[in-house]
C-alpha atoms as a PDB file:
ATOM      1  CA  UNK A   1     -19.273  27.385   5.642  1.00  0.00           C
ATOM      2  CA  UNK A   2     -19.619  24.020   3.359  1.00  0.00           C
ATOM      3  CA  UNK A   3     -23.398  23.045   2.681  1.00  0.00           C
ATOM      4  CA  UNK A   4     -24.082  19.741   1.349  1.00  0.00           C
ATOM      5  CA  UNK A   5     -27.029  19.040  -1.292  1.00  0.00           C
ATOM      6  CA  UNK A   6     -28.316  15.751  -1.237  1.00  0.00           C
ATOM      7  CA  UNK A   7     -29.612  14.427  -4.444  1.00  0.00           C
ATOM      8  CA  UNK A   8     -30.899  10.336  -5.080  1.00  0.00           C
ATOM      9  CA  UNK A   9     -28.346  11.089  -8.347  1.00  0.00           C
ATOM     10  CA  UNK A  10     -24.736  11.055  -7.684  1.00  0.00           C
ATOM     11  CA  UNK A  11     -23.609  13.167 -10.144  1.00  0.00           C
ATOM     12  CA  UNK A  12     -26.063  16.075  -8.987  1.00  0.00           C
ATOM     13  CA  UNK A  13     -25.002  16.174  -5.113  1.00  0.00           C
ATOM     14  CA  UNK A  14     -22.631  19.060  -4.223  1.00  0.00           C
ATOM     15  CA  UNK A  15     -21.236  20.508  -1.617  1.00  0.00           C
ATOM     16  CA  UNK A  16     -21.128  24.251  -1.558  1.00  0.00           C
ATOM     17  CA  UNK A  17     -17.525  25.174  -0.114  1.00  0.00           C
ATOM     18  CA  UNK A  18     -18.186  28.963   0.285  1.00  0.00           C
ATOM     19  CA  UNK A  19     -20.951  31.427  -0.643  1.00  0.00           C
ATOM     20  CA  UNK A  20     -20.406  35.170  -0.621  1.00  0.00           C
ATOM     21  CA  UNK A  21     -24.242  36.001  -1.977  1.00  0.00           C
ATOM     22  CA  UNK A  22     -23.900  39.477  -1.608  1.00  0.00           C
ATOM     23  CA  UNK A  23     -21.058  39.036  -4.412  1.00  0.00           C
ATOM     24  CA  UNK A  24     -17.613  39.929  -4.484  1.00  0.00           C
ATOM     25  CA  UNK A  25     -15.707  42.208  -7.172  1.00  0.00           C
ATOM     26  CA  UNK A  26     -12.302  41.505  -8.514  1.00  0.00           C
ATOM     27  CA  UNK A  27     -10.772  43.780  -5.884  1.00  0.00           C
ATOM     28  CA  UNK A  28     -11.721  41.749  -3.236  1.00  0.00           C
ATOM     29  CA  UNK A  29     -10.935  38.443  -5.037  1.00  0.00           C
ATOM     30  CA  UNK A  30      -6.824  37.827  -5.327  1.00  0.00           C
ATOM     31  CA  UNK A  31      -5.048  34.915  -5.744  1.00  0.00           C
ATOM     32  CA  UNK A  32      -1.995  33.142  -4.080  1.00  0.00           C
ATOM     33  CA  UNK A  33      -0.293  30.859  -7.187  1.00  0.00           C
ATOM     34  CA  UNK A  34       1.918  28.263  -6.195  1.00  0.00           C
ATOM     35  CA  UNK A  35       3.680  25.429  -6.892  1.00  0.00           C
ATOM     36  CA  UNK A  36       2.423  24.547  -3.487  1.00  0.00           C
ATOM     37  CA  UNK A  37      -0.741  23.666  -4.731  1.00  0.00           C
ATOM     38  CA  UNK A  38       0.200  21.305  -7.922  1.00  0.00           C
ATOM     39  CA  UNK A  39      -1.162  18.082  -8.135  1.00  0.00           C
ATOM     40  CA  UNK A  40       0.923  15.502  -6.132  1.00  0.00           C
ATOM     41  CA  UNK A  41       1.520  12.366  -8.043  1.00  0.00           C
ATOM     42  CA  UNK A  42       0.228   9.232  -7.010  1.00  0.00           C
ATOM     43  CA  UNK A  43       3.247   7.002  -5.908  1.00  0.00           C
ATOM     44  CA  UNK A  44       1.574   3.975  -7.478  1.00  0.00           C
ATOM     45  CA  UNK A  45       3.389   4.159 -10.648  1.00  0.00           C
ATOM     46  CA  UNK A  46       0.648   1.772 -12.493  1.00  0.00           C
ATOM     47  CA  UNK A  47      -2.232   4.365 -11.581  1.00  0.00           C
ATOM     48  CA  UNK A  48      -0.115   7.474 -12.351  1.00  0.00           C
ATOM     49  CA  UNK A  49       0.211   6.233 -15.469  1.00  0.00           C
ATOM     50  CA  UNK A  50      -3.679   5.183 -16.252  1.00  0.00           C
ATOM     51  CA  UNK A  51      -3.541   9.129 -16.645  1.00  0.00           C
ATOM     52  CA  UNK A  52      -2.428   8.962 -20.274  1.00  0.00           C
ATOM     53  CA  UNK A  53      -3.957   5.927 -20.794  1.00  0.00           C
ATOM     54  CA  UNK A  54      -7.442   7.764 -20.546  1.00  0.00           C
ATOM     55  CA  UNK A  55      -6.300  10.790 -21.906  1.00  0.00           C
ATOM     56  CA  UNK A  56      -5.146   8.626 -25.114  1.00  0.00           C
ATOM     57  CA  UNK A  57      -8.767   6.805 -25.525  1.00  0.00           C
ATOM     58  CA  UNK A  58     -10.688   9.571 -25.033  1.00  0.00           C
ATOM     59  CA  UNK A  59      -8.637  12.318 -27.234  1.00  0.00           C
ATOM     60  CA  UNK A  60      -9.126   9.065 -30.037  1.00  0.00           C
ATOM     61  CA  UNK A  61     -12.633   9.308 -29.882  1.00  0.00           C
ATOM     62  CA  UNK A  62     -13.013  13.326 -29.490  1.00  0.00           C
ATOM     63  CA  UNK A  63     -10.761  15.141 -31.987  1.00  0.00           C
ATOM     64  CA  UNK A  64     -11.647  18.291 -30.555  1.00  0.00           C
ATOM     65  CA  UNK A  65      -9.793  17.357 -27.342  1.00  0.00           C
ATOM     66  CA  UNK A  66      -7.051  19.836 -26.853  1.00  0.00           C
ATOM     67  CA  UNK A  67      -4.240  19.782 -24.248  1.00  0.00           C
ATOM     68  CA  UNK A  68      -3.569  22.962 -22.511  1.00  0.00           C
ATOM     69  CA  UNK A  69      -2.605  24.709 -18.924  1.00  0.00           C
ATOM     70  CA  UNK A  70      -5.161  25.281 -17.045  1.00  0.00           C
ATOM     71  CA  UNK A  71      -5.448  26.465 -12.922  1.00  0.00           C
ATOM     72  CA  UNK A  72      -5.397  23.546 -10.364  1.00  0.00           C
ATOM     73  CA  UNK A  73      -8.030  24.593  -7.113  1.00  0.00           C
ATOM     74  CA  UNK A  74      -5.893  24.258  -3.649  1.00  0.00           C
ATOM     75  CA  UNK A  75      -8.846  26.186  -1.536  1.00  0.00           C
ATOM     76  CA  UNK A  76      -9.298  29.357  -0.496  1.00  0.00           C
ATOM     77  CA  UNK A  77      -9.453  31.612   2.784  1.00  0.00           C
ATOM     78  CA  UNK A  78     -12.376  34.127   2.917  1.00  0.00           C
ATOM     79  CA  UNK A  79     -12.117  37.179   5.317  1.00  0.00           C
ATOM     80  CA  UNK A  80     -15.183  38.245   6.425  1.00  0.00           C
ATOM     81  CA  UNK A  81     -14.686  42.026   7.003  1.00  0.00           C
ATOM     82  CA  UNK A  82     -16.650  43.843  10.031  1.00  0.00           C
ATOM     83  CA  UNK A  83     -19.410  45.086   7.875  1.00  0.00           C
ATOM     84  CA  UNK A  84     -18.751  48.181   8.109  1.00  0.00           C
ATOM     85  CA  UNK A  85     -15.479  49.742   7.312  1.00  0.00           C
ATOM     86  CA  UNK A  86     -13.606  46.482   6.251  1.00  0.00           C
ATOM     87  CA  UNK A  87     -15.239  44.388   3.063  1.00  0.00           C
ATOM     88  CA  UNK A  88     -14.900  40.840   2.481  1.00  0.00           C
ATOM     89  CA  UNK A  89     -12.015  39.384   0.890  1.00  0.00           C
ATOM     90  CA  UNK A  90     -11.389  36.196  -0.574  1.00  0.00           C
ATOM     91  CA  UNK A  91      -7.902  34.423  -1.206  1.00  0.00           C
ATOM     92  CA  UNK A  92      -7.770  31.555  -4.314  1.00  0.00           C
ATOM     93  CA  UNK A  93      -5.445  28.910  -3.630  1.00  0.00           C
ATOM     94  CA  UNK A  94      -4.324  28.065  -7.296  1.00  0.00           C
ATOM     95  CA  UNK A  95      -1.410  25.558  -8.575  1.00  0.00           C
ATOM     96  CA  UNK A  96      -1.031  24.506 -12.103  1.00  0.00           C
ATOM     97  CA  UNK A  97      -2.188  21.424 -14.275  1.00  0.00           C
ATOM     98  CA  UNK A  98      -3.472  20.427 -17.901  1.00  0.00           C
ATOM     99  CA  UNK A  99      -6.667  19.173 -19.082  1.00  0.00           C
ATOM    100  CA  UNK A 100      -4.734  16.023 -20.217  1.00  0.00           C
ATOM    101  CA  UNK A 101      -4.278  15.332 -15.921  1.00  0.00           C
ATOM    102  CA  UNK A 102      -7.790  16.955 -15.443  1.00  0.00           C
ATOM    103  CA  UNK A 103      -9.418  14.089 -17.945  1.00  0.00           C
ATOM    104  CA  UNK A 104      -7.085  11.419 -16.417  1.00  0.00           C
ATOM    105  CA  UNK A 105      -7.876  11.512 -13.205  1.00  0.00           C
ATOM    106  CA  UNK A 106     -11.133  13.420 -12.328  1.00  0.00           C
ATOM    107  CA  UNK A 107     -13.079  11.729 -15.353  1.00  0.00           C
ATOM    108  CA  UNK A 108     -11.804   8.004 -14.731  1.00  0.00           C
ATOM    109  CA  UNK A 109     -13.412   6.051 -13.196  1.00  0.00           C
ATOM    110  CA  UNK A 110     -10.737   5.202 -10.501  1.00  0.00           C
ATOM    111  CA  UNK A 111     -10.722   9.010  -9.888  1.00  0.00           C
ATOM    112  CA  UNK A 112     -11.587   7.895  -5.889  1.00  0.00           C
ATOM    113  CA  UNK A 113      -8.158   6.241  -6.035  1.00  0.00           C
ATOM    114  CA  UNK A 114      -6.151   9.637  -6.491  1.00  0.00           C
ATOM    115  CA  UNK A 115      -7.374  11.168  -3.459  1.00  0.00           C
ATOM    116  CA  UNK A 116      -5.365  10.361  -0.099  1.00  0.00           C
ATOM    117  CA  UNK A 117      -5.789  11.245   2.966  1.00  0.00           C
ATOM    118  CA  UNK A 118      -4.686  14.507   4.460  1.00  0.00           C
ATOM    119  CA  UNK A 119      -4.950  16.834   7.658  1.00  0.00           C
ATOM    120  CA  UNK A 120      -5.798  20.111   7.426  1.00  0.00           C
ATOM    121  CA  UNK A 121      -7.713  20.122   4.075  1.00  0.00           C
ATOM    122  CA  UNK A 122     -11.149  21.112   4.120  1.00  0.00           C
ATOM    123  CA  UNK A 123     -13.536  17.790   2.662  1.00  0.00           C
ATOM    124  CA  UNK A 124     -14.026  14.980   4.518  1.00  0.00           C
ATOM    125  CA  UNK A 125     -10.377  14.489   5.664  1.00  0.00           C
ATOM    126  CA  UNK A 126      -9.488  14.006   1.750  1.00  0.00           C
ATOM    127  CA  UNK A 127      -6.837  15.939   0.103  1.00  0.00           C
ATOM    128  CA  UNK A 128      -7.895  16.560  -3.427  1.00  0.00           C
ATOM    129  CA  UNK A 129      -5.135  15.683  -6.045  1.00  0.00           C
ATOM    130  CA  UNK A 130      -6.986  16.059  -9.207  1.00  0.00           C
ATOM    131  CA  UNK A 131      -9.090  19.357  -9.559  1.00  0.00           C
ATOM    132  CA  UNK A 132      -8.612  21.845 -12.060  1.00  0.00           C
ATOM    133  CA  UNK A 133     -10.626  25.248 -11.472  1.00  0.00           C
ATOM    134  CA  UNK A 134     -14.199  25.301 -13.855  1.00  0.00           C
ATOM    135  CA  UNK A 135     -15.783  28.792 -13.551  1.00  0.00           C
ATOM    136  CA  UNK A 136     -19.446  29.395 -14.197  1.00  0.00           C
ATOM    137  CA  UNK A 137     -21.870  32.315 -14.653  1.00  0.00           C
ATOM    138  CA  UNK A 138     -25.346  33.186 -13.648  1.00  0.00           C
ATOM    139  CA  UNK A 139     -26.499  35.605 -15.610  1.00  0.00           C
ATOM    140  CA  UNK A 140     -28.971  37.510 -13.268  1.00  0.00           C
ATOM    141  CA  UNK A 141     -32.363  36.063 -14.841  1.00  0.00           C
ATOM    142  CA  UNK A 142     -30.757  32.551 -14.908  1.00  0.00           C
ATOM    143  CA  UNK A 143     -30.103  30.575 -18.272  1.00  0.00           C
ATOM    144  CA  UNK A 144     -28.192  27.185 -18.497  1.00  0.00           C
ATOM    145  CA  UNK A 145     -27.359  24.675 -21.782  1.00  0.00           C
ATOM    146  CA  UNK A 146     -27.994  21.994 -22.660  1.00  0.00           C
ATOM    147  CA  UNK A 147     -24.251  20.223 -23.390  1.00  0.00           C
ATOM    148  CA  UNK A 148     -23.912  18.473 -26.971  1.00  0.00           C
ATOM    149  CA  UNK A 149     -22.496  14.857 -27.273  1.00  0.00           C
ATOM    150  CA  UNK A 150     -18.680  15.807 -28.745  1.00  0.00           C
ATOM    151  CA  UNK A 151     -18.243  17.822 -25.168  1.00  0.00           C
ATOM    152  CA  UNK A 152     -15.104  15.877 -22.440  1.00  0.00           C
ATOM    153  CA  UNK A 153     -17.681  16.119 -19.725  1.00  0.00           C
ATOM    154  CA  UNK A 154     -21.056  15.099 -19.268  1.00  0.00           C
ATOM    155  CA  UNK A 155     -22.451  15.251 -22.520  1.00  0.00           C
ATOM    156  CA  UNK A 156     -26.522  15.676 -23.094  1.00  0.00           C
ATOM    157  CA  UNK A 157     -26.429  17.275 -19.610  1.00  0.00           C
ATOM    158  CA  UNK A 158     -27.791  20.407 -18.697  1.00  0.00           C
ATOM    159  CA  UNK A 159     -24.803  22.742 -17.418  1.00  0.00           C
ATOM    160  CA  UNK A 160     -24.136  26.511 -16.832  1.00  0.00           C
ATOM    161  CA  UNK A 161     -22.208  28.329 -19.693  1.00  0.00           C
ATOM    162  CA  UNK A 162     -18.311  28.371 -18.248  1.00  0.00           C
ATOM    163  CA  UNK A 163     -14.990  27.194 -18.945  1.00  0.00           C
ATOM    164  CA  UNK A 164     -11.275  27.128 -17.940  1.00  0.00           C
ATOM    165  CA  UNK A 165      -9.487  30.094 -16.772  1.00  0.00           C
ATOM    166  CA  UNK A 166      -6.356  29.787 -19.418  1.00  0.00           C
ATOM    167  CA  UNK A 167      -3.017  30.447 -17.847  1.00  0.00           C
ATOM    168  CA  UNK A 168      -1.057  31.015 -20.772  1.00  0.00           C
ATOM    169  CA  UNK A 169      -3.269  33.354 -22.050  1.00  0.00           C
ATOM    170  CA  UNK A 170      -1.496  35.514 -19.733  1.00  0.00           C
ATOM    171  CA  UNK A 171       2.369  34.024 -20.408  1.00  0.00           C
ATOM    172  CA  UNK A 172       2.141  31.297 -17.648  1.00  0.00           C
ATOM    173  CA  UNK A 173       3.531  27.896 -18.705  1.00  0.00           C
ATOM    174  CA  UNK A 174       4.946  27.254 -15.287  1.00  0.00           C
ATOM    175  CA  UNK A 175       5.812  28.521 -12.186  1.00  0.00           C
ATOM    176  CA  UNK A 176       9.303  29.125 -13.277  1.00  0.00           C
ATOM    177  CA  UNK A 177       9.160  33.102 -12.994  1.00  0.00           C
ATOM    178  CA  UNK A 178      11.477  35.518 -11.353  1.00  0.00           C
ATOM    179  CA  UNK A 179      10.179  35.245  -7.406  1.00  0.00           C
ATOM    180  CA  UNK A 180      10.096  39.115  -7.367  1.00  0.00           C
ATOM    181  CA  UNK A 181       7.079  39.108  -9.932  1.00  0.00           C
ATOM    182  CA  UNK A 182       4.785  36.928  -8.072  1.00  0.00           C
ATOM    183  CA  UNK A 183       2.813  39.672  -6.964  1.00  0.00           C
ATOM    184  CA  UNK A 184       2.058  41.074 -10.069  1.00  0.00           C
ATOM    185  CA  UNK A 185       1.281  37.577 -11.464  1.00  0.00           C
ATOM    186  CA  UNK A 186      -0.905  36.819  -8.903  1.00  0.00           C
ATOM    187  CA  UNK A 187      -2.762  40.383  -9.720  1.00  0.00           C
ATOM    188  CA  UNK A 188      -2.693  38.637 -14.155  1.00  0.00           C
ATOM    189  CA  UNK A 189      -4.120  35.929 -12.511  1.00  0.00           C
ATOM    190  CA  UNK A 190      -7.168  37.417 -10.719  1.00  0.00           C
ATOM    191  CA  UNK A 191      -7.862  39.929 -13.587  1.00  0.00           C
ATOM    192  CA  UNK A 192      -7.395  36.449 -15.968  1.00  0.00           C
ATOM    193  CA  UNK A 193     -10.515  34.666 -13.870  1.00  0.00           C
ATOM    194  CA  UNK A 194     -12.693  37.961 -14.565  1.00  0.00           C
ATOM    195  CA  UNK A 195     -11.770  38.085 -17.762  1.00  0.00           C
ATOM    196  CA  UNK A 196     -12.314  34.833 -18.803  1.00  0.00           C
ATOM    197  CA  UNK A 197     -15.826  34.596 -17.599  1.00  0.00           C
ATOM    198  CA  UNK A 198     -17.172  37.220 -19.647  1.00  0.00           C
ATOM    199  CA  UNK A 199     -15.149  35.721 -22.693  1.00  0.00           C
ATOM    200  CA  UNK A 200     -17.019  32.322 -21.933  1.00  0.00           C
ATOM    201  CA  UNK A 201     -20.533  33.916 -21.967  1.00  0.00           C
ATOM    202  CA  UNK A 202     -19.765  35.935 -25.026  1.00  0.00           C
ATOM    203  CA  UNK A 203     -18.531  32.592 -26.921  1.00  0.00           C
ATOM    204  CA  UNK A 204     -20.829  30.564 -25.479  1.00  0.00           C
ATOM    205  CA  UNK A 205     -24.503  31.816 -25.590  1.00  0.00           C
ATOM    206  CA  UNK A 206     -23.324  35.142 -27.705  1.00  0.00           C
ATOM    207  CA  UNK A 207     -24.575  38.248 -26.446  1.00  0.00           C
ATOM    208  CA  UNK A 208     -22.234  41.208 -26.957  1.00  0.00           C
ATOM    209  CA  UNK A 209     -19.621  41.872 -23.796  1.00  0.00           C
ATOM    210  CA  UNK A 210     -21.140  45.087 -23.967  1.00  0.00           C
ATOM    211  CA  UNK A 211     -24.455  43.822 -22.821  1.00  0.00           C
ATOM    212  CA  UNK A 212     -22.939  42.187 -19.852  1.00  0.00           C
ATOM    213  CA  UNK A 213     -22.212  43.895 -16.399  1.00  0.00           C
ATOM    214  CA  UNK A 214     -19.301  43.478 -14.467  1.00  0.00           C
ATOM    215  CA  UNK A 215     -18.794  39.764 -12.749  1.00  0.00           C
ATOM    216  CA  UNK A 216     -19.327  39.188  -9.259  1.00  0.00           C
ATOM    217  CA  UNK A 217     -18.026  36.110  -7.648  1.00  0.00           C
ATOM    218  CA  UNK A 218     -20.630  34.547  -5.443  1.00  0.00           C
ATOM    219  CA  UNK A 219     -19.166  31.005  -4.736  1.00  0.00           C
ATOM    220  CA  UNK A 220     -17.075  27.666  -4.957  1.00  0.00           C
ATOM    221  CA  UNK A 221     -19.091  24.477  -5.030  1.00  0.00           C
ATOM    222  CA  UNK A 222     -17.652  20.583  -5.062  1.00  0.00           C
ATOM    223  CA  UNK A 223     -19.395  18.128  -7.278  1.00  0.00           C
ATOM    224  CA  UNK A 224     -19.359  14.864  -4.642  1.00  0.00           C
ATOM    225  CA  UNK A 225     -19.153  12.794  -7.336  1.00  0.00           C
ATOM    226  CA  UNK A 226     -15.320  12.843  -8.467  1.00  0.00           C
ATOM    227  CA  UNK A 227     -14.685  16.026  -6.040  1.00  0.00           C
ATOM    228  CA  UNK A 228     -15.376  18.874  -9.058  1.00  0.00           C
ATOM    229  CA  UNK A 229     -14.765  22.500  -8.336  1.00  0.00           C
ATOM    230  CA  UNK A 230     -16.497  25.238 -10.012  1.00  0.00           C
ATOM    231  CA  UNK A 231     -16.376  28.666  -9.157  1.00  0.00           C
ATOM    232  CA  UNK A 232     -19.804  30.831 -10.303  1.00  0.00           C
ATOM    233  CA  UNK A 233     -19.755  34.269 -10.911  1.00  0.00           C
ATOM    234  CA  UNK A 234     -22.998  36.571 -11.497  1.00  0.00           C
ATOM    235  CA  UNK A 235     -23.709  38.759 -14.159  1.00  0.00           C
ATOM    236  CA  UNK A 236     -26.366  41.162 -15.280  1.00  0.00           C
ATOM    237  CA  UNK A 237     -27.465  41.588 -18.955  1.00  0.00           C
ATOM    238  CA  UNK A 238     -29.317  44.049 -20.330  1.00  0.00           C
ATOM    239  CA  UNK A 239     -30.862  42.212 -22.999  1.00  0.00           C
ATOM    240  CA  UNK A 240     -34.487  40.404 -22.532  1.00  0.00           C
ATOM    241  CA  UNK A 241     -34.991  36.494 -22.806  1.00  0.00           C
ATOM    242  CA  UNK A 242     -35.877  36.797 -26.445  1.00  0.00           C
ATOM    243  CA  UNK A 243     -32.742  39.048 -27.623  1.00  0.00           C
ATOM    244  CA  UNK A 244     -30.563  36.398 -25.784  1.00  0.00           C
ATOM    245  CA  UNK A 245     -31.734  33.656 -27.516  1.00  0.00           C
ATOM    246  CA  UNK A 246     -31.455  35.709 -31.020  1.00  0.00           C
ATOM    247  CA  UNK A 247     -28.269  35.895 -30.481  1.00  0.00           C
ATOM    248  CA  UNK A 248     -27.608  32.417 -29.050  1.00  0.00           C
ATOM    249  CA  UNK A 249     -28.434  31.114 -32.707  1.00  0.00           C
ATOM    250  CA  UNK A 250     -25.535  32.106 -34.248  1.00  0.00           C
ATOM    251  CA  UNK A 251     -22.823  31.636 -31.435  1.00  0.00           C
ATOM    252  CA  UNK A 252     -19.093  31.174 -31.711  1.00  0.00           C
ATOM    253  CA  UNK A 253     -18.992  28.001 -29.954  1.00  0.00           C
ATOM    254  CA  UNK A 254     -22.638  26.489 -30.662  1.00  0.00           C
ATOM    255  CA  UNK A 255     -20.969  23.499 -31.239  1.00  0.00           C
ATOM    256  CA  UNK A 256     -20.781  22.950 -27.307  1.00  0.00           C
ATOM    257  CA  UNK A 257     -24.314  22.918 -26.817  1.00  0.00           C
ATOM    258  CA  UNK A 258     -27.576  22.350 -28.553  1.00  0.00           C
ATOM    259  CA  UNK A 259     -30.048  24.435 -26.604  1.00  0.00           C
ATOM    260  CA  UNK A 260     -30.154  27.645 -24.122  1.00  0.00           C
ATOM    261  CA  UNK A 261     -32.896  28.037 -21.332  1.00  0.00           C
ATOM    262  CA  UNK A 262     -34.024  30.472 -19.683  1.00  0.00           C
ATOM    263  CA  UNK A 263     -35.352  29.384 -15.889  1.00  0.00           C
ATOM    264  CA  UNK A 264     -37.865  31.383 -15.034  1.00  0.00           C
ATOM    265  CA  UNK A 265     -37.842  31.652 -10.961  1.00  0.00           C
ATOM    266  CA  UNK A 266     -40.945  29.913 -10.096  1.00  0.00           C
ATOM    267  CA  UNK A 267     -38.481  26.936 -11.066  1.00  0.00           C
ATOM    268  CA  UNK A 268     -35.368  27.802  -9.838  1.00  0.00           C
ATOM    269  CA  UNK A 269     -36.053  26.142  -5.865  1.00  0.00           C
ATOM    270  CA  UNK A 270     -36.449  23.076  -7.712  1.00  0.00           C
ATOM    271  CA  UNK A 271     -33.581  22.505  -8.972  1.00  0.00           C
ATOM    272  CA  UNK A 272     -31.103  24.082  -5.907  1.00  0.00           C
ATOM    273  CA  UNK A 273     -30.777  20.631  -5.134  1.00  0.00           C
ATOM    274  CA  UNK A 274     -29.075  19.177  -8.231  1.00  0.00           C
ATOM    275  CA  UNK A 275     -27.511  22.110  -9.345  1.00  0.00           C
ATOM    276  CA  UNK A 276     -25.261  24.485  -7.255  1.00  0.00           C
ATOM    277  CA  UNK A 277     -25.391  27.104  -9.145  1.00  0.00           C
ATOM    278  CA  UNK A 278     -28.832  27.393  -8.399  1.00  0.00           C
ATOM    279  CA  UNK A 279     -28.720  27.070  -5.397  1.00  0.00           C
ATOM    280  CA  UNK A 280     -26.489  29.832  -5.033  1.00  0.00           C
ATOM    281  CA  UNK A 281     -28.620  31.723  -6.850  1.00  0.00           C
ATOM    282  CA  UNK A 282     -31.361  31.620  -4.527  1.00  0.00           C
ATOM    283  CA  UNK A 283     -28.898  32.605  -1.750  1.00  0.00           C
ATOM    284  CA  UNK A 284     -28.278  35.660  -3.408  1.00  0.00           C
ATOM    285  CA  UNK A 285     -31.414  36.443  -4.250  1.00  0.00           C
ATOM    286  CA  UNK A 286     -32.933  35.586  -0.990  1.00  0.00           C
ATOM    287  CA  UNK A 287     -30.113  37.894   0.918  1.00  0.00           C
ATOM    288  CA  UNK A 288     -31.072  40.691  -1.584  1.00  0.00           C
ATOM    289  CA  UNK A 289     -34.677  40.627  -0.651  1.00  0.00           C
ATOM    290  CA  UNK A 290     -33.929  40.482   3.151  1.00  0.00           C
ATOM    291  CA  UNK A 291     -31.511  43.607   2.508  1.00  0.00           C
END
């Protein structure tokens, strides 16, 4: 299932975890949430506490740092289905965590220091104790930003429109919750990942949700460099290339970016290689013309 991309640039190599190209709807995505899957933390007390340390210089610099809840990525198991009466199904592994932890550990610079080893974890015999879950979106003629300078991670770099699933948008603060409910949580939590996507590309590049189709979840990809999950979602829009960028002008959160760009596919194969979600892109798009 995991496909490595090799790139000459470290911070473009990726390894994609899992592809479902044929996408996946929200009823075959759930979501297991459990303490089981926080962050461990590191028993070196000095390096545990480099965490705020980082957080501290970089929220100085960056006013519009904000600390908040956010999902922790634990892995997944995907279900394959028999093609013909079962469909595919895909479990998210999710724990808790904060963007304070997230910018302590996977954006330092001793971020290789947090990871120990561990059996039965999928990469490279690593478990991973510092990755919150990023989700991204394709819309189905594929557009990407350019990041502005005041952004936490990788600024001037060209990146998909995404974001952070929030967990208190939907009451969660912790996992301290009546045991009885954590079905129905686990069904906020799924619906919360949808959701979210949709608000990102709405707040982000600006088209109305109205223009947008419903997501489909075609993968989970790990940046090499400092172990980075994203999950990317597809979406159709019914606007052209022109009406997107009309309304990209005047976005909510413009501030995050300085440019949109459309890709036009004649371009895409190019860059599968230093960015996954082209790459998974292609997949789809491949599968769809074989089908």
């Amino acid at each position: 299932m995991e496909k490595e991309a090799s790139s000459t640039d470290d911070t473009s190599s990726f390894t994609l975890l899992v592809s479902c190209t044929s996408g996946l709807s929200l009823s075959q995505v759930s979501v297991a949430c459990s303490e089981a899957y926080d962050r461990i933390p590191h028993s070196e007390v000095s390096l545990e506490n480099t965490i705020s340390e980082i957080w501290e210089q970089r929220s100085q610099k960056n006013n519009s740092f904000f600390n908040g809840k956010k999902f922790r990525y634990g892995g997944y198991v995907l279900e394959s289905g028999d093609g013909s009466v079962c469909e595919p199904h895909l479990c998210l592994h999710l724990g808790l965590t904060d963007y304070r932890t997230f910018v302590g550990t996977n954006l330092s610079p001793m971020w290789e220091r947090f990871l120990f080893p561990s059996e039965g974890i999928k990469g490279k015999g690593m478990r991973v104790e510092l990755c919150s879950l990023w989700i991204c979106l394709l819309l189905f003629h594929p557009f990407f930003d350019l990041n502005c300078n005041n952004v936490g991670e990788f600024p001037g770099h060209f990146v998909f429109p995404g974001g952070h699933p929030e967990p208190q948008e939907i009451g969660i603060t912790s996992h301290q919750y009546d045991k009885e409910l954590t079905e129905s949580v686990n069904i906020k939590v799924s619906q919360e990942i949808f959701d979210s996507i949709v608000h990102e590309v709405v707040e982000e590049i600006g088209v109305p949700a109205s223009s947008l189709s419903i997501p489909a979840f075609i993968g989970i990809s790990r940046r090499n460099l400092n172990v980075r999950p994203a999950a990317f979602f597809s979406i159709k829009c019914n606007l052209d290339s022109k009406e997107v960028q009309q309304f990209y002008s005047s976005t909510q959160d413009g501030y995050e970016s300085t440019q949109l760009y459309d890709v036009p596919m004649i371009e895409v194969e190019n860059m599968t290689s230093r960015m996954p979600g082209f790459a998974l892109y292609k997949l789809m798009v491949d599968t769809r013309k074989i089908t």
